[in-house]
N, C-alpha and C. Protein backbone atom coordinates (compact mmCIF):
# COMPACT_ATOMS: atom_id res chain seq x y z
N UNK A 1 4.10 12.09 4.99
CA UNK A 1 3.70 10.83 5.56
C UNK A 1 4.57 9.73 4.95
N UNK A 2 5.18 8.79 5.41
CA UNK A 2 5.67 7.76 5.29
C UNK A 2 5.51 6.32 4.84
N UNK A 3 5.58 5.56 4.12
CA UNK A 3 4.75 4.50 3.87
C UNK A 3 4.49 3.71 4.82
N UNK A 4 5.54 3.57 5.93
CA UNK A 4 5.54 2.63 6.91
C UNK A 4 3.71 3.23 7.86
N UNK A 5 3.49 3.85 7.65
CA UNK A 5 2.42 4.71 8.29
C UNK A 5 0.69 4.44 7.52
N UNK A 6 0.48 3.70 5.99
CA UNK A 6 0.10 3.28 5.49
C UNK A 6 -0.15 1.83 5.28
N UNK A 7 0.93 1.09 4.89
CA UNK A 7 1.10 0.12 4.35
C UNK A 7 0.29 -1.23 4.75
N UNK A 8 0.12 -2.02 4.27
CA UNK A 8 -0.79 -3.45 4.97
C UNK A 8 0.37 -4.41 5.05
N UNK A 9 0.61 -4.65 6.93
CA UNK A 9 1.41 -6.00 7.04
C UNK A 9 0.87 -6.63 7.85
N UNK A 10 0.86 -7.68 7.74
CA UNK A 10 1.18 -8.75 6.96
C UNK A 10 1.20 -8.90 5.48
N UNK A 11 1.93 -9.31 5.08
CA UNK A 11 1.76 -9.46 3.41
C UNK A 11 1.18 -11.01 3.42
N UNK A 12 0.11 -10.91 2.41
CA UNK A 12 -0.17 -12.27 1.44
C UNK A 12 0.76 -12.56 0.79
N UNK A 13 1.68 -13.79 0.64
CA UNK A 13 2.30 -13.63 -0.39
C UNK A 13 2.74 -15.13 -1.16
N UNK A 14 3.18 -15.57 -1.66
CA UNK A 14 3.55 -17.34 -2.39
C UNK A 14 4.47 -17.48 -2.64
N UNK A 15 5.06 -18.58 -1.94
CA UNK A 15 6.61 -18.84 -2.36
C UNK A 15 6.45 -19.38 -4.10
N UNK A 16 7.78 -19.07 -4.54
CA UNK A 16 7.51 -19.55 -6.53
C UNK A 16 7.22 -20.68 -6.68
N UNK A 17 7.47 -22.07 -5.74
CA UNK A 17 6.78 -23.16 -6.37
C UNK A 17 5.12 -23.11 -6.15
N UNK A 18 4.34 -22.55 -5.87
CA UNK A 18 2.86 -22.24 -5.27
C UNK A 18 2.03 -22.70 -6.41
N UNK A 19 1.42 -23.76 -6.96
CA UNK A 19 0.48 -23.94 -7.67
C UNK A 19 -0.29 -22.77 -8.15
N UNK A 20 -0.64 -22.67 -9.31
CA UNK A 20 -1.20 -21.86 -10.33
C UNK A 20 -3.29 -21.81 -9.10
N UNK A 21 -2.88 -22.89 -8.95
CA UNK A 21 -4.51 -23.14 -8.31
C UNK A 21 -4.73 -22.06 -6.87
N UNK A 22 -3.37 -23.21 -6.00
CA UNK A 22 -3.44 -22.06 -4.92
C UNK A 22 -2.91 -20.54 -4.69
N UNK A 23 -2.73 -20.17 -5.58
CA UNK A 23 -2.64 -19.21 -5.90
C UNK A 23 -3.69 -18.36 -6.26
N UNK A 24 -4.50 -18.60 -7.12
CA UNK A 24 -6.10 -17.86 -7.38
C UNK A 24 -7.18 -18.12 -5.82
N UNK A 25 -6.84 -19.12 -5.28
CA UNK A 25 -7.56 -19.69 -3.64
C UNK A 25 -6.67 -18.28 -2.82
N UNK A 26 -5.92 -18.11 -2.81
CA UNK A 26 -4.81 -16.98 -1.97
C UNK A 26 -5.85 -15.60 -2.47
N UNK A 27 -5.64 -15.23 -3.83
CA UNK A 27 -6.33 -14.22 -4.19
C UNK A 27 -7.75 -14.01 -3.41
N UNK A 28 -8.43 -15.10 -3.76
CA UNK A 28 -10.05 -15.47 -3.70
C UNK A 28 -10.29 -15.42 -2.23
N UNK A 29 -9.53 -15.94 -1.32
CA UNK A 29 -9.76 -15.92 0.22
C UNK A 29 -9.50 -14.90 0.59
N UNK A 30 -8.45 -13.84 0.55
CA UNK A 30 -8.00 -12.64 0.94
C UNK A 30 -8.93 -11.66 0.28
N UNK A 31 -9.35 -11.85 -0.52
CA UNK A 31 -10.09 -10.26 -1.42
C UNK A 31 -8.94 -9.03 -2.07
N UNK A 32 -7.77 -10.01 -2.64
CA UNK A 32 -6.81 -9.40 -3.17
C UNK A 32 -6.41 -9.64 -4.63
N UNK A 33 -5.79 -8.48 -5.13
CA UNK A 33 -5.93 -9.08 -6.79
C UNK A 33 -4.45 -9.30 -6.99
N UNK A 34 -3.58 -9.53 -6.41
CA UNK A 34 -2.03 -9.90 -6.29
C UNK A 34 -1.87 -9.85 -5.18
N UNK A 35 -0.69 -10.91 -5.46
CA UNK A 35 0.60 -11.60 -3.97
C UNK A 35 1.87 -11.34 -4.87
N UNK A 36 2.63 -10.69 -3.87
CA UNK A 36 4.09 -10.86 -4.01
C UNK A 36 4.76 -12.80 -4.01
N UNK A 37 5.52 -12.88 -5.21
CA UNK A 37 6.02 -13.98 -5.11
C UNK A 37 7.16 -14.20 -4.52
N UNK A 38 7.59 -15.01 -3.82
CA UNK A 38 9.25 -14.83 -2.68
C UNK A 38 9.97 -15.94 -2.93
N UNK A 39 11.01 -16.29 -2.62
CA UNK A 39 12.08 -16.78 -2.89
C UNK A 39 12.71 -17.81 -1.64
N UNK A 40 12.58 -18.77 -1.57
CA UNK A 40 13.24 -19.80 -0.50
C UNK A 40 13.89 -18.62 0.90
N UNK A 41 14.46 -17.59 0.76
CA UNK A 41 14.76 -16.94 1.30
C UNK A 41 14.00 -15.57 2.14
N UNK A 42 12.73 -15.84 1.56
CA UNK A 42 11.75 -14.70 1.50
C UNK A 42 12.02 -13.34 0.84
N UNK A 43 12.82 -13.20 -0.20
CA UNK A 43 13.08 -12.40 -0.90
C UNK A 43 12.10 -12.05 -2.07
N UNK A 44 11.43 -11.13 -2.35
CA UNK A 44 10.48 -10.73 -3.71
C UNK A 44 11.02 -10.98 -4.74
N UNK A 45 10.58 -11.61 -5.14
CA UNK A 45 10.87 -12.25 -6.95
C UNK A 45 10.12 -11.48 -8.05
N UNK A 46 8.95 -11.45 -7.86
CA UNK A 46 7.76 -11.24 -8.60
C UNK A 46 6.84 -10.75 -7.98
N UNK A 47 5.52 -10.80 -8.80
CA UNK A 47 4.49 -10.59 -8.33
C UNK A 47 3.06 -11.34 -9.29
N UNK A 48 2.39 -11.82 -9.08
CA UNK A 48 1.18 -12.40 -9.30
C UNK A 48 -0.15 -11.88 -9.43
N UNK A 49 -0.46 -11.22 -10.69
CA UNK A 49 -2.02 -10.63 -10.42
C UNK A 49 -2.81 -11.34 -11.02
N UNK A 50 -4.23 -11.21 -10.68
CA UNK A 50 -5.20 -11.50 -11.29
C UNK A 50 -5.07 -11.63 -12.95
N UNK A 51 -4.34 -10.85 -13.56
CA UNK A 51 -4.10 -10.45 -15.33
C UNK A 51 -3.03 -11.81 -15.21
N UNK A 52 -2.43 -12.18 -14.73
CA UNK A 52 -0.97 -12.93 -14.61
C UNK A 52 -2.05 -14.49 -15.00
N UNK A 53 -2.84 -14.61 -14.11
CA UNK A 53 -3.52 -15.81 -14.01
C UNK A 53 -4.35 -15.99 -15.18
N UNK A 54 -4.78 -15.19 -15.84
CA UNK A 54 -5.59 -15.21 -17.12
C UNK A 54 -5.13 -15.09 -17.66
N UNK A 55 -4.07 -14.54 -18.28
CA UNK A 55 -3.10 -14.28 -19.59
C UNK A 55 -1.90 -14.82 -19.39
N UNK A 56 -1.52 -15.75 -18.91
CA UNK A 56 -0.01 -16.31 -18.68
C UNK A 56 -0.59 -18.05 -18.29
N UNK A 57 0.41 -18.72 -18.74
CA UNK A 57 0.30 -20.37 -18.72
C UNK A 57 1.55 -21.09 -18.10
N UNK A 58 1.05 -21.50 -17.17
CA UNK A 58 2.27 -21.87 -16.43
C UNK A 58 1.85 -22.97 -15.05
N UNK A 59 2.41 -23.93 -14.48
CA UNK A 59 2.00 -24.44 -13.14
C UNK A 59 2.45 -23.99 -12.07
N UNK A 60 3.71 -22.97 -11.90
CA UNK A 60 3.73 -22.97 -10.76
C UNK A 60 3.81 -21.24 -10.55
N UNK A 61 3.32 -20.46 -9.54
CA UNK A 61 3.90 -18.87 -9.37
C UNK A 61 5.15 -18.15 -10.14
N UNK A 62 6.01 -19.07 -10.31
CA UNK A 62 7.12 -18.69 -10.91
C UNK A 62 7.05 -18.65 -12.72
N UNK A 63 6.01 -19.40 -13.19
CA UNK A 63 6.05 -19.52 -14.27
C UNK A 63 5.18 -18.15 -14.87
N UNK A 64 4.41 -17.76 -13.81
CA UNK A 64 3.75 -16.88 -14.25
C UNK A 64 3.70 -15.28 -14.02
N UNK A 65 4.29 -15.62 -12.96
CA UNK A 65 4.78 -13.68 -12.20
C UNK A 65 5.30 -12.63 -13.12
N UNK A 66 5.09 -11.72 -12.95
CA UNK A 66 5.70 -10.37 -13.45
C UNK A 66 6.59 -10.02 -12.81
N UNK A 67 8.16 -10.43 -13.77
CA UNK A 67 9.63 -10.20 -12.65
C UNK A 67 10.02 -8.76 -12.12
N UNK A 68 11.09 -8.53 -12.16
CA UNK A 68 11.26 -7.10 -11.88
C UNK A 68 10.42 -6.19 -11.26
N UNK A 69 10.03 -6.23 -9.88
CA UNK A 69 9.65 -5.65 -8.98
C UNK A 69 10.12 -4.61 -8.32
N UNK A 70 9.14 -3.66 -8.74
CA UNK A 70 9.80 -1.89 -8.13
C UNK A 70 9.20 -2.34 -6.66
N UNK A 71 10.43 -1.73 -5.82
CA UNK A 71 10.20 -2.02 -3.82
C UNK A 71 10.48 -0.49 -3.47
N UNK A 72 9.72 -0.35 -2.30
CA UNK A 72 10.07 1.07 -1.95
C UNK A 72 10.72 0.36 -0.32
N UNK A 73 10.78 1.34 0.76
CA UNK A 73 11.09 0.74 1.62
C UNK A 73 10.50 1.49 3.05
N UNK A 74 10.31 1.03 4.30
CA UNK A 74 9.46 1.97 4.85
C UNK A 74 9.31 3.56 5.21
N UNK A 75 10.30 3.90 4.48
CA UNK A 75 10.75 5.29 5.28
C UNK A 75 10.45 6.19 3.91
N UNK A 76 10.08 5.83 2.94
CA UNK A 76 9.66 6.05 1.62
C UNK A 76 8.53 7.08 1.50
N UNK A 77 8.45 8.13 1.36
CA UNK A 77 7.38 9.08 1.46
C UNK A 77 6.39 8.97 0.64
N UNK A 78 5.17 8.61 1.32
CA UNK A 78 3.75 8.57 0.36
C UNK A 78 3.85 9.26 -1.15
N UNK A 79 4.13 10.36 -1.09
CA UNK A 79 4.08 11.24 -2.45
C UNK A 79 4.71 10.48 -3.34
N UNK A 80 5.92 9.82 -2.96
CA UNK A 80 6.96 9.44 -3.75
C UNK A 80 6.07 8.08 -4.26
N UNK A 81 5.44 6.82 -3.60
CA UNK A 81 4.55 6.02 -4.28
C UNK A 81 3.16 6.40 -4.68
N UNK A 82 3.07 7.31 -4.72
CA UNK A 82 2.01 7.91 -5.53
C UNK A 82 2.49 8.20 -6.79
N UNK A 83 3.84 8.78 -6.90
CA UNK A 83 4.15 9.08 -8.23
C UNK A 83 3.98 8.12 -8.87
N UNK A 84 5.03 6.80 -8.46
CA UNK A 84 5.60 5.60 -8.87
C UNK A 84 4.42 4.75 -9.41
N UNK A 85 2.95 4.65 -8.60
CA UNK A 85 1.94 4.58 -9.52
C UNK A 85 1.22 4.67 -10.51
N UNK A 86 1.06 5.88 -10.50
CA UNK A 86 1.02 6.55 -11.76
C UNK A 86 1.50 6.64 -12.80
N UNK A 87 3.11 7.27 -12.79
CA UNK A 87 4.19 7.17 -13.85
C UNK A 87 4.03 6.09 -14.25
N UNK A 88 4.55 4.53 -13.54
CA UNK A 88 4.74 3.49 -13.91
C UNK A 88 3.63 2.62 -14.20
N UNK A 89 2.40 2.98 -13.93
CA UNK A 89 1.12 2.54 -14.14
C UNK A 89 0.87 1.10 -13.52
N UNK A 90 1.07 1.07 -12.37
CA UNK A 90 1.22 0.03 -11.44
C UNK A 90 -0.18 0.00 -10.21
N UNK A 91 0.05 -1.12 -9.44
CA UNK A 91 -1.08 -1.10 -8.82
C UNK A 91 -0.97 -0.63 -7.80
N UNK A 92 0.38 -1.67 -7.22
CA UNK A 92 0.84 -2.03 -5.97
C UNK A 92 2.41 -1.75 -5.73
N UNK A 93 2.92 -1.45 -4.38
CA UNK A 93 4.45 -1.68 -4.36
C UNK A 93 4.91 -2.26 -3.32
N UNK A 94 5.42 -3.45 -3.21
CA UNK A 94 6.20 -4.33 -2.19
C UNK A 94 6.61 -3.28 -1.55
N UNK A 95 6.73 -3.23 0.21
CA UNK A 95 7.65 -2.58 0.75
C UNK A 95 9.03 -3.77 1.82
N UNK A 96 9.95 -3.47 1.09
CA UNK A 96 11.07 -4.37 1.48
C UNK A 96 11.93 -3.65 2.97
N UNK A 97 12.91 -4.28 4.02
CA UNK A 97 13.76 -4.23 4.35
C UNK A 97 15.06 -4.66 4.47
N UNK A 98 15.57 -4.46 4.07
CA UNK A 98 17.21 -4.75 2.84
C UNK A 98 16.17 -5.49 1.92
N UNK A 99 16.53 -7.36 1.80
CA UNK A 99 15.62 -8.23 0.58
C UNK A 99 14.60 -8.26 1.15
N UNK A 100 14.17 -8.46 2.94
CA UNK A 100 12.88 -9.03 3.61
C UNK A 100 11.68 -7.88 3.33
N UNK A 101 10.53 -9.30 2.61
CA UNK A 101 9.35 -7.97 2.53
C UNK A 101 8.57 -7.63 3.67
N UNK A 102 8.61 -6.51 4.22
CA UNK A 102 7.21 -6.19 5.50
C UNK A 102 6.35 -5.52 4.85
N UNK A 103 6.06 -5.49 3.85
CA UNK A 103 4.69 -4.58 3.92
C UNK A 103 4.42 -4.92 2.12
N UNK A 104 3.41 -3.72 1.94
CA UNK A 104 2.80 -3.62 0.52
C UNK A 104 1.89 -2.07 0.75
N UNK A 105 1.86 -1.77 -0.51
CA UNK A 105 1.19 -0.28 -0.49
C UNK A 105 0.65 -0.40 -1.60
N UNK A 106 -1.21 -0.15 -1.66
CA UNK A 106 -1.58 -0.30 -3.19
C UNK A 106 -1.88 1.26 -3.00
N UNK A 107 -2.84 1.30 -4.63
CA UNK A 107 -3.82 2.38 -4.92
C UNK A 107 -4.77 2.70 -3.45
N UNK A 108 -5.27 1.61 -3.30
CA UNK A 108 -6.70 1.56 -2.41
C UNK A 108 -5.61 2.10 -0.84
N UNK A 109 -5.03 1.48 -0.85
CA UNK A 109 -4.02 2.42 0.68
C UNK A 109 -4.15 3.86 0.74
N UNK A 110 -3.68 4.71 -0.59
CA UNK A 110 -3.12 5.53 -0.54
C UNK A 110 -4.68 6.90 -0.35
N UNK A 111 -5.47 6.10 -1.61
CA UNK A 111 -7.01 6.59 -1.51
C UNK A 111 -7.45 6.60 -0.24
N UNK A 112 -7.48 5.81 0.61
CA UNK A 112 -8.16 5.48 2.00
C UNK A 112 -7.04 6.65 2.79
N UNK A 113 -6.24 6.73 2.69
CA UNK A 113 -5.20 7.70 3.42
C UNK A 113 -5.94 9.17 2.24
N UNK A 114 -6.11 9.54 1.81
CA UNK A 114 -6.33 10.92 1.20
C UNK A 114 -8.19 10.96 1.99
N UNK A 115 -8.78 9.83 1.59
CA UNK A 115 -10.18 9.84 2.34
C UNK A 115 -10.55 10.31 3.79
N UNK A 116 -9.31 10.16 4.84
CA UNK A 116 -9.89 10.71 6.15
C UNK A 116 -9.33 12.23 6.32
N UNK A 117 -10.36 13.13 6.72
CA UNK A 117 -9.54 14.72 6.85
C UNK A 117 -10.18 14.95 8.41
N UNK A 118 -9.04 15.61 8.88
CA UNK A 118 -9.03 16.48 10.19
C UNK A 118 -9.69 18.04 10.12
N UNK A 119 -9.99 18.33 11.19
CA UNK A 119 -10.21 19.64 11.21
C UNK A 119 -10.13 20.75 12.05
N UNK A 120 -9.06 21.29 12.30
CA UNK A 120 -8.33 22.23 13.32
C UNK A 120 -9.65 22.98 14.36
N UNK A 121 -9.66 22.27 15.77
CA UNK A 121 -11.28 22.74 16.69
C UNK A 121 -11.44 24.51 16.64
N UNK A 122 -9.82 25.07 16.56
CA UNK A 122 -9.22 26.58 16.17
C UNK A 122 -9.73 27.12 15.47
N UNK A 123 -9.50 26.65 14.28
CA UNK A 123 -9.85 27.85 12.90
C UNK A 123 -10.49 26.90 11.98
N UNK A 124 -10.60 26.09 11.96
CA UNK A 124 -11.50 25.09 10.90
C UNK A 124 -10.27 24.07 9.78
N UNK A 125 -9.16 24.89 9.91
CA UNK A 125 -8.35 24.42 9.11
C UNK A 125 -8.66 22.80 8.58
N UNK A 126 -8.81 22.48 7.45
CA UNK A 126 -9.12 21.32 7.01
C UNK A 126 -7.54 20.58 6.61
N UNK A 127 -6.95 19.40 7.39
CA UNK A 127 -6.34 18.42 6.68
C UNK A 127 -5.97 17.34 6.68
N UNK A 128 -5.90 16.46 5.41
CA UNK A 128 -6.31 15.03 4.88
C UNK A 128 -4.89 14.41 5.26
N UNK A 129 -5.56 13.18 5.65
CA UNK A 129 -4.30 11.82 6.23
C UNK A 129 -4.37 11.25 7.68
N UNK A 130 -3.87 10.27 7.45
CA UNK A 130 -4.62 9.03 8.54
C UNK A 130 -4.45 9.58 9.71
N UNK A 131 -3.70 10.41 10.43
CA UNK A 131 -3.43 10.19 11.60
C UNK A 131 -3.16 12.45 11.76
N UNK A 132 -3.66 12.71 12.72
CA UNK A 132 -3.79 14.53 12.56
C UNK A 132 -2.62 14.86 12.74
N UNK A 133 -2.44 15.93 11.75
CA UNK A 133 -0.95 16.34 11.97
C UNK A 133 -0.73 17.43 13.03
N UNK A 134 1.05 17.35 13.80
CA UNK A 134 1.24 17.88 14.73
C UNK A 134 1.17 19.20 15.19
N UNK A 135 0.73 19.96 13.84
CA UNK A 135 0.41 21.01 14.38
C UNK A 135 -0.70 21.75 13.21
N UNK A 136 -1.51 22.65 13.39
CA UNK A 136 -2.17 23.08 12.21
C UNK A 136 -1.07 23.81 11.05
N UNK A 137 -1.49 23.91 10.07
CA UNK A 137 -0.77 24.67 9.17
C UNK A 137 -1.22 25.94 9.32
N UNK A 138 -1.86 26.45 9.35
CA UNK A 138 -3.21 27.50 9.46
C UNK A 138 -2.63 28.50 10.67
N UNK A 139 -3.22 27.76 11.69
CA UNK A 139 -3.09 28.45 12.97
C UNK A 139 -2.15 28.15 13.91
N UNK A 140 -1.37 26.88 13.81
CA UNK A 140 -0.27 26.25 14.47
C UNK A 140 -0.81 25.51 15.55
N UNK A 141 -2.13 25.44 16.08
CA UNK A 141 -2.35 24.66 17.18
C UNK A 141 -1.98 23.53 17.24
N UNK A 142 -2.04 22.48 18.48
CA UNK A 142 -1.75 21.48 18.67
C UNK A 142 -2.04 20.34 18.12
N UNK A 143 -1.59 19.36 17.75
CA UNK A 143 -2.71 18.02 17.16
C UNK A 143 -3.50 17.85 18.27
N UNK A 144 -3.61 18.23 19.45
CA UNK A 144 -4.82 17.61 19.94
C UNK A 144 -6.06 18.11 19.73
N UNK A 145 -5.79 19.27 19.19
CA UNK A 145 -6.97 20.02 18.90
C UNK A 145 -7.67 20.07 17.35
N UNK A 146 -7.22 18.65 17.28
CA UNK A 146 -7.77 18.26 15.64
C UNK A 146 -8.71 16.98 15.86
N UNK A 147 -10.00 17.18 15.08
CA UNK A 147 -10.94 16.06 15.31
C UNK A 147 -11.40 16.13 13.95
N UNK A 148 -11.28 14.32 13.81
CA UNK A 148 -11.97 13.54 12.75
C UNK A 148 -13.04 13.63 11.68
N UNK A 149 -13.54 13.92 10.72
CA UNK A 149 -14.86 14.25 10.02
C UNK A 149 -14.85 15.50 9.79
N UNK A 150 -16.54 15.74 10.06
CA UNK A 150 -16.87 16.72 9.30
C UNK A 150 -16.58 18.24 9.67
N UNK A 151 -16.54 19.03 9.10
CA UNK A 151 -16.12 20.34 9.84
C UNK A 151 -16.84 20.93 10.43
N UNK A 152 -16.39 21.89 11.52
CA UNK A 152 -17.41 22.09 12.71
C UNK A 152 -17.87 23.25 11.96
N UNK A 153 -18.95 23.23 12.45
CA UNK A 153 -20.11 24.29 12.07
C UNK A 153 -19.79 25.90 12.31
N UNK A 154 -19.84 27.05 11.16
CA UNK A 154 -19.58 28.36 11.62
C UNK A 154 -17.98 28.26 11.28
N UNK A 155 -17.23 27.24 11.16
CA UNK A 155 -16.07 27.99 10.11
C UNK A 155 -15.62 27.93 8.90
């Protein structure tokens, strides 16, 4: 699976002059615990979390962001930001095209993508991810013959 297949776009995000204020209002209205910070150009600079705003002193986004931003890009295979999570002990990852950001991929994406499973109408075959894959692994049937939830009864 692909990130582009995951990811949340529109991005929230604050250009670096963005007040320290509206910035926690950005958080607080969205139900998000970071914004990517961007650049006159819309380029990712940074990033802004909730920890940024409590432990860092500064007036404007720029004073306070966490620079150096790992970007994946859409064609980026889920597994691969799953690692990058983990290893790097991160939350979130900008997804860029060349500098322009379209997207973002957190934890909670990737969870919600492992949370929905299919189940082959064939053989019961059980498998997890947003959208049913094209064919069973199991039995090879068709994706159309994959439905949502719980597994059918008797296999």
């Amino acid at each position: 699976m692909k990130v582009k297949e995951i990811m949340t776009s529109p991005v929230v995000c604050a250009p670096a002059e963005t007040p320290i204020a509206e910035v926690a209002t950005l958080l607080t209205k969205h139900d998000i615990s970071a914004v990517p910070v961007t650049d006159e150009r819309g380029t990712v600079i940074g990033l802004v979390s909730e920890y940024d705003l409590l432990a860092r002193r500064g007036k404007v986004a720029r004073d306070i962001m966490s620079p150096g931003i790992i970007s994946v890009n859409e064609e980026t295979d889920v597994d691969e930001v799953r690692y990058l999570l983990i290893e790097r002990r991160i939350r979130r990852v900008p997804v860029v095209e060349g500098q322009q950001l379209v997207g973002i991929v957190s934890r909670s994406d990737i969870v919600r993508q492992m949370a929905i499973q299919w189940y082959c109408d064939i053989c019961g075959e059980p498998v997890r991810g947003e959208h049913p894959p094209s064919s069973c692994p199991k039995c090879t049937a068709p994706a159309a013959r994959f439905a949502e939830g719980e597994q059918p009864p008797g296999t």
